[in-house]
Protein backbone atom coordinates (compact mmCIF):
# COMPACT_ATOMS: atom_id res chain seq x y z
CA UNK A 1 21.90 -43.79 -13.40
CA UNK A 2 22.05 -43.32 -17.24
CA UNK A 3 19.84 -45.70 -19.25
CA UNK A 4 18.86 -45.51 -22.88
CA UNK A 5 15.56 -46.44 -25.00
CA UNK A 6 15.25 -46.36 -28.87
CA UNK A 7 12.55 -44.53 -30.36
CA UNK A 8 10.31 -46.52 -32.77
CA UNK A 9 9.14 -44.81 -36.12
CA UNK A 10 6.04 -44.33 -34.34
CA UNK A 11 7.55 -42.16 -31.82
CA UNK A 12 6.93 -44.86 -28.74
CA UNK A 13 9.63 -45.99 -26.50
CA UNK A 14 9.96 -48.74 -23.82
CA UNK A 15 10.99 -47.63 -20.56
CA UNK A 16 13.99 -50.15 -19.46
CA UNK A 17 13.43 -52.32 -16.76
CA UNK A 18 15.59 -50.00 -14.57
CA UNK A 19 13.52 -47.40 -15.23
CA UNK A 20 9.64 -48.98 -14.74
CA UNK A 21 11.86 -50.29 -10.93
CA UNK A 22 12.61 -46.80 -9.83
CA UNK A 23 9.09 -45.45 -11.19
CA UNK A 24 7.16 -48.82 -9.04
CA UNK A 25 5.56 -49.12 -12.33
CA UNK A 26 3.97 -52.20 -14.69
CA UNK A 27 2.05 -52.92 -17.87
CA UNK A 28 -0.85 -49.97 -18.54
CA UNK A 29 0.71 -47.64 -15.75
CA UNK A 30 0.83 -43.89 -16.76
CA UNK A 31 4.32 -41.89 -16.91
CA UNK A 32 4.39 -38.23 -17.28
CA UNK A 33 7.01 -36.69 -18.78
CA UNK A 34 7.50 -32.74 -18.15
CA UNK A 35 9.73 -30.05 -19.49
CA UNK A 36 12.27 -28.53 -16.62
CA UNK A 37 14.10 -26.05 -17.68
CA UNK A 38 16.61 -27.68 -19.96
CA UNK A 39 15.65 -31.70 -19.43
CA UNK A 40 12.87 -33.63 -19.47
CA UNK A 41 11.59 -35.45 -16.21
CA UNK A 42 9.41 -38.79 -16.35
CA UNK A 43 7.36 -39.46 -13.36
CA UNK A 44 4.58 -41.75 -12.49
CA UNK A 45 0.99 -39.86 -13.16
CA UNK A 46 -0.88 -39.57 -10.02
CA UNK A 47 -4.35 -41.16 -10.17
CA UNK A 48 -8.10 -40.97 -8.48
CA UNK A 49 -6.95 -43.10 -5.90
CA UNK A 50 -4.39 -41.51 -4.54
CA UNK A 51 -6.40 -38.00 -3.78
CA UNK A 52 -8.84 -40.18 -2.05
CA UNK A 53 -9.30 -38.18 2.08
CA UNK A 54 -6.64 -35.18 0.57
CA UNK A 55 -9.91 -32.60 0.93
CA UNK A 56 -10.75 -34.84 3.97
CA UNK A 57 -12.00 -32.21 7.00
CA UNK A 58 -12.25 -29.41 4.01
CA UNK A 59 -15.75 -30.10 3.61
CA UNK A 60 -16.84 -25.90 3.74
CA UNK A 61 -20.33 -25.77 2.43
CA UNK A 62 -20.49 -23.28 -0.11
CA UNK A 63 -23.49 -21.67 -2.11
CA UNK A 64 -23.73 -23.01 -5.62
CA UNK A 65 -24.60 -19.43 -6.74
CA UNK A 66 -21.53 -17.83 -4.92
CA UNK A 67 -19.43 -20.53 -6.60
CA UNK A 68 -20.76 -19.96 -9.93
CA UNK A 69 -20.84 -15.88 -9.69
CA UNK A 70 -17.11 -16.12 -8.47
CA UNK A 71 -16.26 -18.55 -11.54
CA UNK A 72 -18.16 -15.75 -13.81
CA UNK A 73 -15.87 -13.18 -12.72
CA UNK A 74 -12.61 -14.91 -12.62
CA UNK A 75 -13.58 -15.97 -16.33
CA UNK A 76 -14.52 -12.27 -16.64
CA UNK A 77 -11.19 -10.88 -15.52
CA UNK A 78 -9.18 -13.25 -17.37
CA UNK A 79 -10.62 -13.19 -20.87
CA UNK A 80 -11.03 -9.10 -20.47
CA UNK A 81 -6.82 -9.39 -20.02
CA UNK A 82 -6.82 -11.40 -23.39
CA UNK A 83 -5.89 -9.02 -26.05
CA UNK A 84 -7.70 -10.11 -29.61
């Protein structure tokens, strides 16, 4: 499928109709549009609701302290890579 859309002077464009079908999108959805390679891909933006139960039967108790000593060092590591 090959469609085309007309950018405004604004830089906005309408996604045609065949387009917002494939997508399952309407009015106020959100498209993402991401650099592969040489092309640009538009996809529909994934929301809260769809992550709802994905950490389901994760729920690993985990010492704020740990957590926050871990973050600390990863932050540690990666800005001590960071040549300034």
């Amino acid at each position: 499928m090959a469609v085309t859309a007309k950018i405004t002077s604004k830089g906005q464009i309408t996604l045609p109709k065949e387009v917002r079908k494939l997508l399952k999108v309407d009015a106020g959805a959100v498209v993402v549009f991401e650099k592969e390679d040489d092309k640009v891909v538009v996809r529909t933006a994934k929301t809260l609701r769809e992550f709802k139960g994905f950490l389901k039967g994760k729920n690993v108790p985990t010492d704020f302290d740990v957590m926050r000593n871990k973050a600390k060092k990863y932050l540690g590591d990666k800005l001590g890579r960071v040549k300034r």
